[in-house]
Protein backbone atom coordinates (compact mmCIF):
# COMPACT_ATOMS: atom_id res chain seq x y z
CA UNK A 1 74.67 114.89 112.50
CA UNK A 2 71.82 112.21 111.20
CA UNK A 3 73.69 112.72 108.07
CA UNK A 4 77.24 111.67 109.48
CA UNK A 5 75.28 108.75 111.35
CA UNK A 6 74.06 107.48 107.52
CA UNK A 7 77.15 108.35 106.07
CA UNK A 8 79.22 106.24 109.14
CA UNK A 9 77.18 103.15 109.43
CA UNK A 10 77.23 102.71 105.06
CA UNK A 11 81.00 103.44 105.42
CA UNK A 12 81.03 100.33 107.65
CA UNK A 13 79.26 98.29 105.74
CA UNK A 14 79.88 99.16 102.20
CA UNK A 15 81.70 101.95 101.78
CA UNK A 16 80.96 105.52 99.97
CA UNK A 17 79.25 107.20 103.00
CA UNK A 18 80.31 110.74 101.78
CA UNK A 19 78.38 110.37 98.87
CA UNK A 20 75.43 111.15 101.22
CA UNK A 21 77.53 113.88 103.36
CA UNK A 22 78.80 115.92 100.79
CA UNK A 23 75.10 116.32 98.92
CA UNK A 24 73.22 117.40 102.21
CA UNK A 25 75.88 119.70 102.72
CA UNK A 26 75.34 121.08 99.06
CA UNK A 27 71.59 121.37 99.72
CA UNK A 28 72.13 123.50 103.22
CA UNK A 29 73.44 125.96 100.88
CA UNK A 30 77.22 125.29 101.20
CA UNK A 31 79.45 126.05 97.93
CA UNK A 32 80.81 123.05 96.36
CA UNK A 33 84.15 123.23 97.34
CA UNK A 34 83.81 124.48 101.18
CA UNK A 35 81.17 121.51 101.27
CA UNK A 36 83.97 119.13 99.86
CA UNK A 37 86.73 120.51 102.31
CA UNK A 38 84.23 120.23 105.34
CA UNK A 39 83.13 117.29 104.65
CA UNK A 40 86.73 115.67 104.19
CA UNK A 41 87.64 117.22 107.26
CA UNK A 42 84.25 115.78 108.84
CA UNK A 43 84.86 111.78 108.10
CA UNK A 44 88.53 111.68 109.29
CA UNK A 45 88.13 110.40 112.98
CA UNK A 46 85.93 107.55 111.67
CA UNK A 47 88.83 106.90 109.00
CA UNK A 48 91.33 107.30 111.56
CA UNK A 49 89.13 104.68 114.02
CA UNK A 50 88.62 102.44 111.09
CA UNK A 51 92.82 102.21 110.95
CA UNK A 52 93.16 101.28 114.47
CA UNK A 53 90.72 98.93 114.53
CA UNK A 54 92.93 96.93 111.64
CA UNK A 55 95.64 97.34 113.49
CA UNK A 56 95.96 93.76 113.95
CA UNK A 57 96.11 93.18 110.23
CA UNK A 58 99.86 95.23 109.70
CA UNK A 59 101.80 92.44 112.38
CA UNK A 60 105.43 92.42 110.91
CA UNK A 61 104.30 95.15 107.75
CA UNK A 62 104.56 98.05 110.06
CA UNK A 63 107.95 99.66 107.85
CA UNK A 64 106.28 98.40 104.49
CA UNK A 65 102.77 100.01 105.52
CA UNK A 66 105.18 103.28 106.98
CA UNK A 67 106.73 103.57 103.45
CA UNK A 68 103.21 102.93 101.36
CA UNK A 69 101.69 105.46 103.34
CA UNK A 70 104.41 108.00 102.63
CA UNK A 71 102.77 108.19 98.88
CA UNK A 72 99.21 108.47 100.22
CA UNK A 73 100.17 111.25 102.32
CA UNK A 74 101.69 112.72 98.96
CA UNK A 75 99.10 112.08 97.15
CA UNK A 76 96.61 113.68 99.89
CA UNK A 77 98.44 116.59 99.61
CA UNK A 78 98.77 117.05 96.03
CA UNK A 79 95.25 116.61 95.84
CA UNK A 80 93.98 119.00 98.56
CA UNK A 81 96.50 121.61 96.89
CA UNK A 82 95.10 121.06 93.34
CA UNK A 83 91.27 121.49 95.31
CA UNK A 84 92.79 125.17 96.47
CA UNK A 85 94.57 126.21 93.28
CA UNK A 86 92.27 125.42 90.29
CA UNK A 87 89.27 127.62 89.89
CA UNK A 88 85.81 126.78 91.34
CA UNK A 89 84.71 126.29 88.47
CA UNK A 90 86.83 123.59 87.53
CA UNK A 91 86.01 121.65 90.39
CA UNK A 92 82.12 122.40 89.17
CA UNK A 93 82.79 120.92 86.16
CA UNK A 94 84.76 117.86 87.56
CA UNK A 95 82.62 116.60 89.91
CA UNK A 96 80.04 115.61 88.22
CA UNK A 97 82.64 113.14 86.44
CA UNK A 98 84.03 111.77 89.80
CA UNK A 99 80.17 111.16 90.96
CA UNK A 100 79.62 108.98 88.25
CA UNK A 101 82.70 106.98 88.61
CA UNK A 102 81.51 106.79 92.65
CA UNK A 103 78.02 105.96 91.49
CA UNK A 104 79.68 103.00 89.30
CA UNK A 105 81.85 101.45 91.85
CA UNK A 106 79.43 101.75 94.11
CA UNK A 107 76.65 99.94 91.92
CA UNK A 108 79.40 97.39 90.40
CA UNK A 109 80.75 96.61 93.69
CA UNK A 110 79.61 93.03 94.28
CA UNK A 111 80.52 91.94 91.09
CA UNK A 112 84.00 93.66 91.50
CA UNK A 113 84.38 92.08 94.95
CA UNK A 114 83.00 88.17 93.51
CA UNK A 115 85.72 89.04 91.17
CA UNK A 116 88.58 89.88 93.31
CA UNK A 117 87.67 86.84 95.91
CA UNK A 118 88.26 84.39 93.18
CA UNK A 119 91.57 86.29 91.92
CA UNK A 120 92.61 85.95 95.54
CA UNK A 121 91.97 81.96 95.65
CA UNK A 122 94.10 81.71 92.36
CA UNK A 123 98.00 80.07 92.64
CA UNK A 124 99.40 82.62 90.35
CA UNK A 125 98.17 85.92 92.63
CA UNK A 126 100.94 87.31 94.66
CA UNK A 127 101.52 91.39 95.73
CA UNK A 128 102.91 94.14 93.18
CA UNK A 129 105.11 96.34 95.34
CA UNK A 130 105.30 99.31 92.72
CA UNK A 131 101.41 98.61 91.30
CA UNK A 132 100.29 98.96 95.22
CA UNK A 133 102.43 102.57 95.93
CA UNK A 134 101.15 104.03 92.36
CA UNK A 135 97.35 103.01 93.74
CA UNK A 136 98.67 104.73 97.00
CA UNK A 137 99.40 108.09 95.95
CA UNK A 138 97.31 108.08 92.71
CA UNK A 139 94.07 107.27 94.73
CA UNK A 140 94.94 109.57 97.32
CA UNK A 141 95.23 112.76 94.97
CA UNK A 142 91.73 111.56 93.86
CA UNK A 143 91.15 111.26 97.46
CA UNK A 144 92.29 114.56 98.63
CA UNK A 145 90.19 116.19 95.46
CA UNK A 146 87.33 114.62 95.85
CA UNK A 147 87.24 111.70 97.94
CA UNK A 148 84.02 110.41 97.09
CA UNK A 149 84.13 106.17 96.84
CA UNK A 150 87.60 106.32 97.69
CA UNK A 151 87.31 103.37 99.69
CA UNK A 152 85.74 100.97 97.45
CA UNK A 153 88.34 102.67 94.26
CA UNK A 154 91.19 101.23 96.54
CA UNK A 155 89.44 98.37 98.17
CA UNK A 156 88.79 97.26 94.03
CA UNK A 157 92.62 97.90 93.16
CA UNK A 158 94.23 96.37 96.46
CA UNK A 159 92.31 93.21 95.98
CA UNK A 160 94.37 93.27 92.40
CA UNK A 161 97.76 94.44 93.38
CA UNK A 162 97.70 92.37 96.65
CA UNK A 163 97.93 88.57 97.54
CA UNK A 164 96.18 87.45 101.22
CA UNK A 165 92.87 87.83 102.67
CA UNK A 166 91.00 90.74 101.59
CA UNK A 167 90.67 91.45 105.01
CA UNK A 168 94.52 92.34 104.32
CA UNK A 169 93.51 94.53 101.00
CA UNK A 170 90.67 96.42 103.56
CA UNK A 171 93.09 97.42 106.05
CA UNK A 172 95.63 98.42 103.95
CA UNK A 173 92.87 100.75 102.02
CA UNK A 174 91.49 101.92 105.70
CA UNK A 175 95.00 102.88 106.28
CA UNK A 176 95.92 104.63 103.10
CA UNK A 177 92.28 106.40 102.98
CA UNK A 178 93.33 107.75 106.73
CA UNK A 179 96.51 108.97 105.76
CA UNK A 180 95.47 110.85 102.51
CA UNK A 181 92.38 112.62 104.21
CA UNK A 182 94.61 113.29 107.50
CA UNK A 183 97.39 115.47 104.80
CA UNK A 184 94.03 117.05 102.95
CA UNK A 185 92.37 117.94 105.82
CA UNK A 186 95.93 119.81 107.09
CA UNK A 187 95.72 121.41 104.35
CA UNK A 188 92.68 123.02 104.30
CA UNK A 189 92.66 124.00 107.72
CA UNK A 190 95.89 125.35 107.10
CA UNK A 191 95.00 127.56 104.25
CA UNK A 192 90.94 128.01 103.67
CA UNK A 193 88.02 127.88 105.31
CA UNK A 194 86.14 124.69 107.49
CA UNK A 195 82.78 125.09 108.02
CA UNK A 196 83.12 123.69 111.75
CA UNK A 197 79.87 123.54 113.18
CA UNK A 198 79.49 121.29 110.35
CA UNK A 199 82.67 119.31 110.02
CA UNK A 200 81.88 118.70 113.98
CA UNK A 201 78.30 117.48 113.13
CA UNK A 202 79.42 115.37 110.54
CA UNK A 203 82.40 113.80 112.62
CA UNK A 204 80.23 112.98 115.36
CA UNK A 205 77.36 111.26 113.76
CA UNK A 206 79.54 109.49 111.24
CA UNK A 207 81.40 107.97 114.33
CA UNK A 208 78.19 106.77 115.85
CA UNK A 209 77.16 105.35 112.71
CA UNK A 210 80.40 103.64 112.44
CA UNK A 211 79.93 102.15 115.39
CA UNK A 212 76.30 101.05 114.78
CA UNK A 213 77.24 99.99 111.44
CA UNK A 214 79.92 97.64 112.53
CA UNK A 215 77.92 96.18 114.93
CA UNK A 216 74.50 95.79 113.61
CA UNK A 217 74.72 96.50 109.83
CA UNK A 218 75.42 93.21 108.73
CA UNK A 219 71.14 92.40 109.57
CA UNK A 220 70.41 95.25 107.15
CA UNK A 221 70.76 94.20 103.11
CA UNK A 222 73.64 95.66 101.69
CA UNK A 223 71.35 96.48 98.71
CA UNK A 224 69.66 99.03 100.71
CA UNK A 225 72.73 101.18 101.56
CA UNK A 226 73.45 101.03 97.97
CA UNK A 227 70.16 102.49 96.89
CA UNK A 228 70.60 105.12 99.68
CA UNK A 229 73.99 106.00 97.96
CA UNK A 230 72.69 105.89 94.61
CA UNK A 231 69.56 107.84 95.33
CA UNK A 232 71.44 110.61 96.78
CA UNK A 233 74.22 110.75 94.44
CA UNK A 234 71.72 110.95 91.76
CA UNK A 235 70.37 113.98 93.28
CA UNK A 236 74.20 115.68 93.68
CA UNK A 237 74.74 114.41 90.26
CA UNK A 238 71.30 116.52 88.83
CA UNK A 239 72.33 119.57 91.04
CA UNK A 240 75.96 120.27 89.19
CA UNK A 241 74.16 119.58 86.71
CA UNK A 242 71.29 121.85 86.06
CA UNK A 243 73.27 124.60 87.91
C-alpha cells in the first residue's frame, strides 16, 4: 500500500507513478507479467478519479472526447491482448526497452513541457484531429502493454497535436490513459490471473497518494519525485537485466 501511496501522489504531480509500483511488485517475487497485469489493474481508480476530476475541461467536447476514446479503448485492448499472447519471454526482453523510454520522458520532461508551453503560445498552433486519434490508440496499445510513463508519452504528444491550455492536453491524456487501462484491465481479469491482495493494496494507497499529492505536492520539488522514479526504475531496469 506505501507503494501505491508513492506511486499516487508522483502520478499527481508528475506523472510515471507505476514506475515505482511495478518494480516493488517485481522484488516481492511476482513474475514480470502478473506484476504488470496487477499493477495495471491496481492504478485504475486513481486514473478513473483523475478523469472526473477534469471533467470540467470536456464542456461542449463530450461526442469528440466519446469518439477519441473509442481508439484508446482499442488500443487498450490490443495491447492487453498482445501482453497475453506473446511469450513471457518477449515481454522480458521488451521491457527493458519501454523502461528506458519511461526513464527518458520522465528525466526530459521539463524541457519537453518548456517546449510545448511555448508551442502552445504560438499563432500558427491549432488541433490535428487524425494526429490526436493515432496518439489515442497508438499510446494506448503501449499503454495496455506496458503502461509505464504513459501519462507523460501522451501529455508530450497532446501538447503537439492540440491547441488550448495544456490543462486541455492533461485532461484529455487523464481521459484517454483511463479508458485504455479500464479495456486492459477487462481483459486480464477476463482471461489471466490478478494478484488481488495486491492490485487492492496498490489501488488503495495510490488513491491516498493521489489525494495527498494533489493537495500538498506542489511544496515538495518536483526534482525529488523524479529522482524517486529514476532511482527505482534504474533498479527494474538492472533486474531484467542481469536476469
Amino acid at each position: 500500500m506505501l507503494g501505491g501511496v508513492v506511486a499516487g501522489s508522483i502520478n499527481a504531480v508528475v506523472g510515471s507513478g507505476s514506475l515505482v509500483t511495478f518494480p516493488l511488485l517485481i522484488a516481492f517475487g511476482y513474475p514480470p507479467v502478473l506484476a504488470n497485469v496487477t499493477n495495471n489493474v491496481g492504478v485504475l481508480p486513481a486514473s478513473l478519479a483523475a478523469t472526473y476530476a477534469n471533467r470540467a475541461e470536456f464542456r461542449g467536447e463530450w461526442r469528440r472526447l466519446g469518439f477519441i476514446l473509442c481508439f484508446s479503448a482499442a488500443g487498450g485492448v490490443t495491447g492487453a491482448v498482445l501482453l497475453l499472447q506473446l511469450p513471457s519471454e518477449a515481454f522480458d526482453a521488451i521491457v527493458p526497452a519501454l523502461i528506458v523510454l519511461a526513464l527518458l520522458l520522465v528525466i526530459f520532461g521539463p524541457w519537453i513541457k518548456r517546449w510545448t508551453a511555448r508551442l502552445h503560445g504560438g499563432a500558427e498552433h491549432h488541433d490535428h484531429p487524425v494526429a490526436t486519434i493515432a496518439v489515442a490508440g497508438l499510446t494506448a496499445i503501449y499503454g495496455g502493454y506496458f503502461g509505464a510513463a504513459q501519462g507523460v508519452l501522451l501529455l508530450a504528444l497532446l501538447s503537439i497535436t492540440m491547441t488550448g491550455a495544456l490543462s486541455r492536453a492533461n485532461a484529455y491524456k487523464n481521459a484517454m490513459a483511463a479508458v485504455a487501462n479500464l479495456a486492459a484491465a477487462i481483459v486480464f481479469v477476463l482471461a489471466t490471473d490478478v494478484a488481488w491482495p495486491a492490485a487492492a493494496a496498490i489501488a488503495i494507497g495510490s488513491f491516498i497518494g493521489g489525494s495527498l499529492g494533489g493537495r500538498y505536492g506542489r511544496y515538495i520539488p518536483q526534482t525529488a519525485y523524479r529522482v524517486v522514479i529514476v532511482v527505482v526504475g534504474l533498479a527494474a531496469l538492472a533486474y531484467f537485466v542481469l536476469t
